[in-house]
N, C-alpha and C. Protein backbone atom coordinates (compact mmCIF):
# COMPACT_ATOMS: atom_id res chain seq x y z
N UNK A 1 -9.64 11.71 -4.05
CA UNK A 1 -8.59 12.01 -4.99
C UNK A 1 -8.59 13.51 -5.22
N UNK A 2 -7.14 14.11 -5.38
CA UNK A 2 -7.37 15.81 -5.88
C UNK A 2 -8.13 15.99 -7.14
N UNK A 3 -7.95 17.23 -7.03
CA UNK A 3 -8.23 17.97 -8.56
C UNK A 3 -7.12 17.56 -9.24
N UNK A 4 -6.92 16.90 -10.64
CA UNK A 4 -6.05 16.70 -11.43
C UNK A 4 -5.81 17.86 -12.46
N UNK A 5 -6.15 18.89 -12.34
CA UNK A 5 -5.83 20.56 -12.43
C UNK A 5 -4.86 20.91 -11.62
N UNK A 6 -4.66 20.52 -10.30
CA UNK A 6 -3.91 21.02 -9.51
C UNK A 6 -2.41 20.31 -9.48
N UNK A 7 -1.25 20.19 -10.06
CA UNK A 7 -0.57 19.45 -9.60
C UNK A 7 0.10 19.64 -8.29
N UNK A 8 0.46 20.41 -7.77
CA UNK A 8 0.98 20.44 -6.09
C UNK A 8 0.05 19.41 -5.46
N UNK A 9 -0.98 19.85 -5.66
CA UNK A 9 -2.15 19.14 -4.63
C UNK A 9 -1.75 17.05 -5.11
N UNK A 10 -1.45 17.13 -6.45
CA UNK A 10 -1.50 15.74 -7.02
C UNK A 10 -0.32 15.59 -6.34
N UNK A 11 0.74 16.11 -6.63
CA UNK A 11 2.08 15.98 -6.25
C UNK A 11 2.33 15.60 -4.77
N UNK A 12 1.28 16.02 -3.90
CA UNK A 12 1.55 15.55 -2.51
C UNK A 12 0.81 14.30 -2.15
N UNK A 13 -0.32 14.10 -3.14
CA UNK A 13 -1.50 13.26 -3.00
C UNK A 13 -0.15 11.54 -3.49
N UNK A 14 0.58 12.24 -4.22
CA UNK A 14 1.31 10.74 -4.81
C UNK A 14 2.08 10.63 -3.63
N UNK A 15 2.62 11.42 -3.02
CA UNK A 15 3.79 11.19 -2.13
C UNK A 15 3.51 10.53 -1.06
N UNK A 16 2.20 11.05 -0.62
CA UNK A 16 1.39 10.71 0.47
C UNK A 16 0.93 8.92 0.29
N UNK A 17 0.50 8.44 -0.81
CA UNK A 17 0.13 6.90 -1.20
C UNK A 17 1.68 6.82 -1.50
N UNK A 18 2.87 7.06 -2.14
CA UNK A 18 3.88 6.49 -2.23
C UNK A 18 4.05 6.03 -0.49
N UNK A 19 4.33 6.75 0.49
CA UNK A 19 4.73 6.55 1.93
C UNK A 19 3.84 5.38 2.15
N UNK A 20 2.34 5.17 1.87
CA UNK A 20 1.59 4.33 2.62
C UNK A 20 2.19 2.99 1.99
N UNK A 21 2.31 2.88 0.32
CA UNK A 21 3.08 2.01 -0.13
C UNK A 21 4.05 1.41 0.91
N UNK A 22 4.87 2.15 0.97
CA UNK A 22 6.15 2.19 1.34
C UNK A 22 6.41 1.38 3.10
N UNK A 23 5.43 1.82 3.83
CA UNK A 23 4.75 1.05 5.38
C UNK A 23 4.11 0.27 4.90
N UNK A 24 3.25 -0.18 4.10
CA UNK A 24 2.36 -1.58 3.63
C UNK A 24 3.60 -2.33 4.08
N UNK A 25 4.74 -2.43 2.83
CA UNK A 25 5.58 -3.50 2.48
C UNK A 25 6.15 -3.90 3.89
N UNK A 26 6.47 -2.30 4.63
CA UNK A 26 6.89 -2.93 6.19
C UNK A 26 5.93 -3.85 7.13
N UNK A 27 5.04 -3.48 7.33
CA UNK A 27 4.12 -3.84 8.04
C UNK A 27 3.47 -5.67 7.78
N UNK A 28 3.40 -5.59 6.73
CA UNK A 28 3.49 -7.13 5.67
C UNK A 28 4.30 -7.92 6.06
N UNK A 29 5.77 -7.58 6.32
CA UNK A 29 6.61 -8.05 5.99
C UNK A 29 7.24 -8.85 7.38
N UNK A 30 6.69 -7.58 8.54
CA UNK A 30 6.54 -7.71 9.82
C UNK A 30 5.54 -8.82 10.14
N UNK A 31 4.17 -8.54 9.79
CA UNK A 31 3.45 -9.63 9.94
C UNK A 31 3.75 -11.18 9.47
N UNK A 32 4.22 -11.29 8.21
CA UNK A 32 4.75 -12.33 7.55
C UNK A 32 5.76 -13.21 8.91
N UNK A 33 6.89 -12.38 9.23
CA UNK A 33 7.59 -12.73 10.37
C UNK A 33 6.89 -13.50 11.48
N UNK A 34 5.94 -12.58 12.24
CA UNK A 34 5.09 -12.73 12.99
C UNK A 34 5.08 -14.40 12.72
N UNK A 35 3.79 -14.53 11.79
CA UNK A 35 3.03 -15.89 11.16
C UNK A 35 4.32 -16.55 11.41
N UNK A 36 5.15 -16.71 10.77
CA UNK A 36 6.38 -18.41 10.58
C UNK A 36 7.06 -18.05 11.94
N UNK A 37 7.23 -17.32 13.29
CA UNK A 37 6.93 -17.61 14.32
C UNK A 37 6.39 -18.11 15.02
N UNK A 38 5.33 -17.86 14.80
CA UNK A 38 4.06 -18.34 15.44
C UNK A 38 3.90 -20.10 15.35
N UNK A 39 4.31 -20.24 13.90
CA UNK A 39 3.91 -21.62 13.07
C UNK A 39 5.40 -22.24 13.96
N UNK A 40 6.55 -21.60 13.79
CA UNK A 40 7.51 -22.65 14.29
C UNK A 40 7.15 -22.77 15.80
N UNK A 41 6.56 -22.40 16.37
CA UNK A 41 6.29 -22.42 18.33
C UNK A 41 5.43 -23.79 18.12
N UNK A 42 4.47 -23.39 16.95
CA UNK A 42 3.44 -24.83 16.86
C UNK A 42 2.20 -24.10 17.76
N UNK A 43 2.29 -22.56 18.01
CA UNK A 43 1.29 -22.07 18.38
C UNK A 43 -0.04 -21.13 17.07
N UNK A 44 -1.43 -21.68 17.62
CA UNK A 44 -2.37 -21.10 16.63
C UNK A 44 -2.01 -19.60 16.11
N UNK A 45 -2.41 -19.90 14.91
CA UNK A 45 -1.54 -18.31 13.83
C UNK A 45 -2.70 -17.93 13.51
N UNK A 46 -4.20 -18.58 13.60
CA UNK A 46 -4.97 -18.07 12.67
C UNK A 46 -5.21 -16.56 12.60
N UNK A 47 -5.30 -15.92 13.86
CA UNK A 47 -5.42 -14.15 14.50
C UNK A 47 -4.28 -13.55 12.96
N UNK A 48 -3.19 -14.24 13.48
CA UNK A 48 -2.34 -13.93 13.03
C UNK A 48 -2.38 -13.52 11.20
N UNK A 49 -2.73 -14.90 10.65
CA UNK A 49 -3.15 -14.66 9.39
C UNK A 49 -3.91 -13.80 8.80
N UNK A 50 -5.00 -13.99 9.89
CA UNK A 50 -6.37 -12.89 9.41
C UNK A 50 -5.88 -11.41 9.09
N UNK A 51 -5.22 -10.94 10.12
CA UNK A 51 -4.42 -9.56 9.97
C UNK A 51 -3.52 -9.71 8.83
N UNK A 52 -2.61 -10.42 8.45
CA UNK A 52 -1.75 -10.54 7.27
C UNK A 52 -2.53 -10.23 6.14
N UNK A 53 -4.07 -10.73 6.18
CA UNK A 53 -4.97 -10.73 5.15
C UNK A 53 -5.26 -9.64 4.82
N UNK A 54 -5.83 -8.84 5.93
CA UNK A 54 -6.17 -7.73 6.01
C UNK A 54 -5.02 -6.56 5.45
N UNK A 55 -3.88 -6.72 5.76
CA UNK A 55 -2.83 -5.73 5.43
C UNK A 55 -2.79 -5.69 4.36
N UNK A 56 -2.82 -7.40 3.60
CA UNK A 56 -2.61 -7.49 1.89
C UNK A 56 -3.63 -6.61 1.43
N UNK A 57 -4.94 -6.57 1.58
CA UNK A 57 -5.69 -5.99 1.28
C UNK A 57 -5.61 -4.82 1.17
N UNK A 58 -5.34 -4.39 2.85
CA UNK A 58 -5.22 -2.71 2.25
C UNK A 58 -3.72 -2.53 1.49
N UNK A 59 -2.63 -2.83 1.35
CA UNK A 59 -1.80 -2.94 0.71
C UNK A 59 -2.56 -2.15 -1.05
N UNK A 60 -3.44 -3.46 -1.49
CA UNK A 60 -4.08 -3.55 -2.64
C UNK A 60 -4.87 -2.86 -2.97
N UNK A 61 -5.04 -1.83 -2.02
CA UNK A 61 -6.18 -0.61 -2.46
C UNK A 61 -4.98 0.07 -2.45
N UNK A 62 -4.07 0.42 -2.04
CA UNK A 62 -3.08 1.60 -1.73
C UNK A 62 -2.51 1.44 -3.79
N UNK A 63 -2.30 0.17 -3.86
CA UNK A 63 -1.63 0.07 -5.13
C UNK A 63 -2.60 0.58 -6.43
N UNK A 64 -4.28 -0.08 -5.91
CA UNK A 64 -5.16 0.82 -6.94
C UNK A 64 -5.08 2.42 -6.86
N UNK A 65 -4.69 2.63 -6.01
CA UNK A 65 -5.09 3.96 -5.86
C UNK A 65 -4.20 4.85 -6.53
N UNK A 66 -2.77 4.53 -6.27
CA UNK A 66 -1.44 4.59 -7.00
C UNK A 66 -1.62 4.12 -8.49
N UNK A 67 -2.19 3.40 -8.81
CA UNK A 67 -2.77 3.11 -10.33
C UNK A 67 -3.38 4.39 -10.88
N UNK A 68 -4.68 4.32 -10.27
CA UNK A 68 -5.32 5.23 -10.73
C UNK A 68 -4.97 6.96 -10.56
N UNK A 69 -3.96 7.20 -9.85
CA UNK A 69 -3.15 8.73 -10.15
C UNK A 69 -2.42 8.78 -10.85
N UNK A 70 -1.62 7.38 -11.45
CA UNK A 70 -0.99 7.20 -12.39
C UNK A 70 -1.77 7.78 -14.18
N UNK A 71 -2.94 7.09 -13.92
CA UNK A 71 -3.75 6.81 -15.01
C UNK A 71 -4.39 8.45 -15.47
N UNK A 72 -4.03 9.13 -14.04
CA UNK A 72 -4.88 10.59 -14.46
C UNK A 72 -3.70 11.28 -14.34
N UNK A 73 -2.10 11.35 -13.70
CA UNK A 73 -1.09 11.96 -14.39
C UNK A 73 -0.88 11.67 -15.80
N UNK A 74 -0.73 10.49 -16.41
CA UNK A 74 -0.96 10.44 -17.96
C UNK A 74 -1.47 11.25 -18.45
N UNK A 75 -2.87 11.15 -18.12
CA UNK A 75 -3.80 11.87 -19.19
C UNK A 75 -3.62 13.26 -19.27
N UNK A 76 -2.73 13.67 -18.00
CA UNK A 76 -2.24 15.38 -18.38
C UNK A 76 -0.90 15.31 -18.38
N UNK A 77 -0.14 14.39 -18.28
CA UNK A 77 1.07 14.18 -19.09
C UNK A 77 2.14 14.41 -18.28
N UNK A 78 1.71 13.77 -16.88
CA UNK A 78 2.54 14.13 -15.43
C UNK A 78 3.30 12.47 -15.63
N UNK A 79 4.47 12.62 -14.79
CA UNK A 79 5.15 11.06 -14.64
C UNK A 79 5.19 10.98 -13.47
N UNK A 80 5.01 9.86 -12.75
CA UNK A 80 5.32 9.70 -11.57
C UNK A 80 5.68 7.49 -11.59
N UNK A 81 6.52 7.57 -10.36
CA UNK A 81 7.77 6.13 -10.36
C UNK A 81 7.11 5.52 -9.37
N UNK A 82 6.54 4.21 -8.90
CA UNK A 82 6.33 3.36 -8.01
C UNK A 82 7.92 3.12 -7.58
């Protein structure tokens, strides 16, 4: 995480997890596809799932992480928009 002294540095640090946000939802969403393909062929998805899992996941750090710059723009009185 930056220095929360610095806002440029914060300011790119959000933009930068906003974008990863922003490919999670694609990438998810892609995979999601994937899976109810897979399931309508009646071919094994499990590969398939596991990765879906995995994306949610990192998805869910991307969103803590976005939390927590949130939580330290507050405290110096920066706004920033999911």
């Amino acid at each position: 995480m930056t220095d929360p002294s610095n806002p440029k540095a914060r300011s790119q640090e959000l933009a930068m997890v906003e974008r990863h946000i922003a490919m999670g939802k694609r990438v998810i969403a892609q995979q999601e596809a994937l899976v109810k393909r897979l399931q309508d062929k009646g071919v094994d998805d499990d590969q398939a799932k596991r990765t879906l899992d995995q994306f949610e996941q990192t998805q869910r750090m991307h969103l803590q992480h976005w939390d927590k710059l949130l939580q330290t723009s507050d405290k110096d009185g920066g706004e920033a928009e999911r």
